[in-house]
N, C-alpha and C. Protein backbone atom coordinates (compact mmCIF):
# COMPACT_ATOMS: atom_id res chain seq x y z
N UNK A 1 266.41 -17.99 183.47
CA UNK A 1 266.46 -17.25 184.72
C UNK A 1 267.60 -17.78 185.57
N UNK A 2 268.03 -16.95 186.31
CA UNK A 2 269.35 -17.29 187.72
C UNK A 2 269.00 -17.29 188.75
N UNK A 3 269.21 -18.36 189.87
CA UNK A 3 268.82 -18.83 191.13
C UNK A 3 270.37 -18.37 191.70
N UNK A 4 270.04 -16.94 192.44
CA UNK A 4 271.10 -16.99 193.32
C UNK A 4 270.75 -17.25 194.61
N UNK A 5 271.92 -17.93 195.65
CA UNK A 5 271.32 -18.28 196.52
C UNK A 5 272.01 -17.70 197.68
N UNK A 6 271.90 -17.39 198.62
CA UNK A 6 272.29 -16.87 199.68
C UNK A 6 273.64 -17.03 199.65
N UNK A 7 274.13 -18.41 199.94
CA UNK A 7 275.52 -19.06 199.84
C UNK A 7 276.37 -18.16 198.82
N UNK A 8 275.98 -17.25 198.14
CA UNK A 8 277.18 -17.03 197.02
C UNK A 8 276.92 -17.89 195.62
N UNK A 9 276.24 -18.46 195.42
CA UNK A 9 276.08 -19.86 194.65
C UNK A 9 275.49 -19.29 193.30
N UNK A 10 275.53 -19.28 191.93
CA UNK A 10 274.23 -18.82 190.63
C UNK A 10 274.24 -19.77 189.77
N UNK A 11 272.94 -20.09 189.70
CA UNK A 11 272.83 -21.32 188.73
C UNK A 11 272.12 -20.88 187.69
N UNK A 12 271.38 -21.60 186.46
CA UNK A 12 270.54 -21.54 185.56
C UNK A 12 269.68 -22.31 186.14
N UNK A 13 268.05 -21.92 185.96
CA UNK A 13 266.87 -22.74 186.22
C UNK A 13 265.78 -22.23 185.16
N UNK A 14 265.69 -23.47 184.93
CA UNK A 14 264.78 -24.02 183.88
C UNK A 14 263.25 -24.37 184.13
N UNK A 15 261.89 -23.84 183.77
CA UNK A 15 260.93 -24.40 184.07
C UNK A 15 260.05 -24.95 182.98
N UNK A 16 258.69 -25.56 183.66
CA UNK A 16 257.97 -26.30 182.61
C UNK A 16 257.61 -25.57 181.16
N UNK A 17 256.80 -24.03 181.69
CA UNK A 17 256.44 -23.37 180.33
C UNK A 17 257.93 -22.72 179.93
N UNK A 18 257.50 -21.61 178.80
CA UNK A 18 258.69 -20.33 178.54
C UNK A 18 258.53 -19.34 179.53
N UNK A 19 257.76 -19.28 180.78
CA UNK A 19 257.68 -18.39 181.65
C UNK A 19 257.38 -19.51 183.04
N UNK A 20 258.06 -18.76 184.26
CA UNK A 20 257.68 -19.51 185.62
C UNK A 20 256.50 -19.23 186.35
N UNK A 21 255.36 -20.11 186.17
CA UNK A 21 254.09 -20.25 186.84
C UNK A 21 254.57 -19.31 188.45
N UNK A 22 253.52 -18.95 188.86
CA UNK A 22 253.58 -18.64 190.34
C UNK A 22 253.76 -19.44 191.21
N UNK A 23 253.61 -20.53 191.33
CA UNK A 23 253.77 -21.61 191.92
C UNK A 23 255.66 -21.65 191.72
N UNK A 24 255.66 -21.86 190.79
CA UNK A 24 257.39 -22.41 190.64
C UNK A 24 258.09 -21.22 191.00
N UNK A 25 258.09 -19.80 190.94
CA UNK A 25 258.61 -19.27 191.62
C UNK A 25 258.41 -19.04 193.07
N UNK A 26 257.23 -18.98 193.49
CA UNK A 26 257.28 -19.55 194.83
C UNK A 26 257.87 -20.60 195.47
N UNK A 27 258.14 -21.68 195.09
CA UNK A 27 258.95 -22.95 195.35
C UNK A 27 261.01 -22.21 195.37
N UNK A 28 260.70 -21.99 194.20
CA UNK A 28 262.10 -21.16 194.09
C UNK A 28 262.54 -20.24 195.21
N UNK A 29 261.92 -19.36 196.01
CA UNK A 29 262.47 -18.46 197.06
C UNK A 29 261.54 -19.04 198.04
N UNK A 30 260.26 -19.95 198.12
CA UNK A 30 260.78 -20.30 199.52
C UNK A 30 259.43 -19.61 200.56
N UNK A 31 258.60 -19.15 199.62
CA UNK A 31 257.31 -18.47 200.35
C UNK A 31 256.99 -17.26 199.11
N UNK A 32 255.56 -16.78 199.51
CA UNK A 32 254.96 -15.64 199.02
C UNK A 32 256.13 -14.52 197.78
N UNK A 33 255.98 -14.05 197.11
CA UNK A 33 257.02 -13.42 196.34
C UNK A 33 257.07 -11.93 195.97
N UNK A 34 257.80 -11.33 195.70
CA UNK A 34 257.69 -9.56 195.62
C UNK A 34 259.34 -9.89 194.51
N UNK A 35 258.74 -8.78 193.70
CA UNK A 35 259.05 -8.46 193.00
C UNK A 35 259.99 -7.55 192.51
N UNK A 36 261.66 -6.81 192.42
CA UNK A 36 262.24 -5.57 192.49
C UNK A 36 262.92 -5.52 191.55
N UNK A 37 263.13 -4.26 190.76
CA UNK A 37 264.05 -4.35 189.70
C UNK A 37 265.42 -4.01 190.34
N UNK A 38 266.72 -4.42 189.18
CA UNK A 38 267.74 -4.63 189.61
C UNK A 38 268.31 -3.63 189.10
N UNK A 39 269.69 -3.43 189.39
CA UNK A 39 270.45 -2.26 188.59
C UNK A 39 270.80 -1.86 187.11
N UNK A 40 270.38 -3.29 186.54
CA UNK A 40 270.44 -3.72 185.29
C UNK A 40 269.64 -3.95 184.37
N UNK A 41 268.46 -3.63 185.00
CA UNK A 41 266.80 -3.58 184.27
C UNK A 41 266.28 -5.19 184.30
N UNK A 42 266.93 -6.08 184.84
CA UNK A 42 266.23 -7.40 184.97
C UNK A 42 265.04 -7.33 186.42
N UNK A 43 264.31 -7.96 186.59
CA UNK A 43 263.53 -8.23 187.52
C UNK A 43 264.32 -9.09 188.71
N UNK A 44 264.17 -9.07 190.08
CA UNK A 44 264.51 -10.14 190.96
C UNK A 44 263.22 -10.08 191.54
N UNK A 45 263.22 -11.51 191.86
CA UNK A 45 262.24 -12.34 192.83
C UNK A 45 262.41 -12.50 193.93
N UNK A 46 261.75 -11.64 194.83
CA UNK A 46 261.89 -12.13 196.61
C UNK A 46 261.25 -12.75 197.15
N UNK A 47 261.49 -13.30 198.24
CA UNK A 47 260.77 -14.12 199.74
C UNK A 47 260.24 -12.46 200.50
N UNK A 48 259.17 -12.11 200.02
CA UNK A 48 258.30 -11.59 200.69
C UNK A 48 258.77 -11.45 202.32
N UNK A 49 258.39 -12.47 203.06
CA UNK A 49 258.54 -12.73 204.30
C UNK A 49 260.12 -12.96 205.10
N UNK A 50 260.85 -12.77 203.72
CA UNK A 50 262.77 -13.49 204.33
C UNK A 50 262.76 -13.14 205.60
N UNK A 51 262.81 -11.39 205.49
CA UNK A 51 263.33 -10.68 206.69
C UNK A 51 262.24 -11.53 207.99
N UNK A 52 261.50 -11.51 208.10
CA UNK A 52 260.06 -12.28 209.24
C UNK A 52 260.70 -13.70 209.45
N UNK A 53 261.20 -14.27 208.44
CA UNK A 53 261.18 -15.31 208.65
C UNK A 53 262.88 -15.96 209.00
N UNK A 54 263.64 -14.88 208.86
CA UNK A 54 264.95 -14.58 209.68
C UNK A 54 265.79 -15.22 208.46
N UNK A 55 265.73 -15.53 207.20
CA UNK A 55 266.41 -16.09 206.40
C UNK A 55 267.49 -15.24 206.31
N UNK A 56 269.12 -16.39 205.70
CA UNK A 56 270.08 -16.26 205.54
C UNK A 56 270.39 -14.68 204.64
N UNK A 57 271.14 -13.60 205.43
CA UNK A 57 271.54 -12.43 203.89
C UNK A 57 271.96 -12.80 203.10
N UNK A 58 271.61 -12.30 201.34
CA UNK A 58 272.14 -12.41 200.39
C UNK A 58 272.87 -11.09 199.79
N UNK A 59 274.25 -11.36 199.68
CA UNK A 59 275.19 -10.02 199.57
C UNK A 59 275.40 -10.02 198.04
N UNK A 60 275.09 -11.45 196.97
CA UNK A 60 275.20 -11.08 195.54
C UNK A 60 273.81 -10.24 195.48
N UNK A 61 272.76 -10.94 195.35
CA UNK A 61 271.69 -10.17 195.50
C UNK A 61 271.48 -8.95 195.67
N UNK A 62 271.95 -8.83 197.18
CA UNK A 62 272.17 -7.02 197.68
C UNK A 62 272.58 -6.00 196.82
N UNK A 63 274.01 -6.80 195.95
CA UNK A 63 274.85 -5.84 195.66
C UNK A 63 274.36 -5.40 193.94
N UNK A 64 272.92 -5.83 193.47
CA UNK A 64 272.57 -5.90 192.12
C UNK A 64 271.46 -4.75 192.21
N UNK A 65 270.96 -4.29 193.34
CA UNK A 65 269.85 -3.32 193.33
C UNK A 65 270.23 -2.56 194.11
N UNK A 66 269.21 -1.51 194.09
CA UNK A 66 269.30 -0.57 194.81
C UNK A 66 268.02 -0.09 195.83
N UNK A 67 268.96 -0.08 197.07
CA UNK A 67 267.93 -0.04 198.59
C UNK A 67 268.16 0.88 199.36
N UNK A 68 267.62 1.35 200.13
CA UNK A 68 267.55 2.14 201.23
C UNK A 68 268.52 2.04 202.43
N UNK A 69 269.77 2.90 202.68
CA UNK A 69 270.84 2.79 202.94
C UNK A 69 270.64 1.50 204.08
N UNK A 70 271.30 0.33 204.60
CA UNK A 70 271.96 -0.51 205.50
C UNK A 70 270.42 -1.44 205.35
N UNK A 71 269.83 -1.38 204.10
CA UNK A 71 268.98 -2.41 203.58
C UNK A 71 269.39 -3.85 202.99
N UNK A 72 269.22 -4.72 202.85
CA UNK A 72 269.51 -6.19 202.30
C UNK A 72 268.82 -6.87 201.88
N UNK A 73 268.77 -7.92 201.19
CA UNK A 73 268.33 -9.07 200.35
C UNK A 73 268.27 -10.29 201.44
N UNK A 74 267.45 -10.86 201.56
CA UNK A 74 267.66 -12.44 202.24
C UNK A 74 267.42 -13.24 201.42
N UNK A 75 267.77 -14.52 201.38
CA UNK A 75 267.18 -15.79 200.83
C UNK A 75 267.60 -16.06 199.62
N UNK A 76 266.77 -17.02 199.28
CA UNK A 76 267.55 -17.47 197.61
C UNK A 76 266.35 -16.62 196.53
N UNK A 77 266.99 -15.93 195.32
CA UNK A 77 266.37 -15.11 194.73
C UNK A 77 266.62 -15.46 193.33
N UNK A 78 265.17 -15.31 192.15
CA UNK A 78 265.43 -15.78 191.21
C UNK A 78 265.47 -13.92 190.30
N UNK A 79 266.56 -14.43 189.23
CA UNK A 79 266.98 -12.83 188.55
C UNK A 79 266.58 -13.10 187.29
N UNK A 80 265.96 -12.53 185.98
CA UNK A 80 265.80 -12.78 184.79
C UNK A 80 264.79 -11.21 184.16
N UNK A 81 264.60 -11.74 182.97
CA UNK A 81 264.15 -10.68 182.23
C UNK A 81 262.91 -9.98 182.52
N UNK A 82 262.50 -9.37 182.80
CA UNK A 82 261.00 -8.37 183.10
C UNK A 82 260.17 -9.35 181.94
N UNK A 83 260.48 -9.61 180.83
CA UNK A 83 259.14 -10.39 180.13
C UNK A 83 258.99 -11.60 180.41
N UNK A 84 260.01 -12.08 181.26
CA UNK A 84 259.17 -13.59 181.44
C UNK A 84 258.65 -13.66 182.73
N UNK A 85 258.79 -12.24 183.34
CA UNK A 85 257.61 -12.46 184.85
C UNK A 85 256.63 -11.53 184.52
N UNK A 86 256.04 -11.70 183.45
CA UNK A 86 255.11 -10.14 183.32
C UNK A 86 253.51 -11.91 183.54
């Protein structure tokens, strides 16, 4: 899976099982999580609460899905395959 982070930043992240517990993706963005597919058929992981909680926009993020015109991404978001968040 890819940890992009607000900053512009994409890493690889690695967890304990072959799939990320709820817990570890929660740790990963940072609160509660929601779920959206991307333009590319991968899954992204949201901070539920970003927008509430006034977190930083994310414009890689933004620019991978598709939203409701002058909509955005906040926070750090994890991107990967639909089967390892099923």
């Amino acid at each position: 899976m890819q940890l992009i982070k607000s900053d512009g930043s994409i890493s690889e992240v690695k967890f304990k099982g072959k799939k990320p517990s709820l817990e570890e993706m929660q740790q990963a963005v940072g609160g509660y999580i929601e779920m959206i597919p991307t333009k590319d058929k991968r899954m992204m992981v949201i901070n539920e609460e970003g927008k509430m909680k006034h977190l930083p926009r994310n414009n890689v993020a933004t620019s991978i899905v598709t939203l409701f015109p002058n909509d955005f991404i906040v926070g750090d978001v994890l991107v990967g395959d639909p089967s390892l968040l099923e």
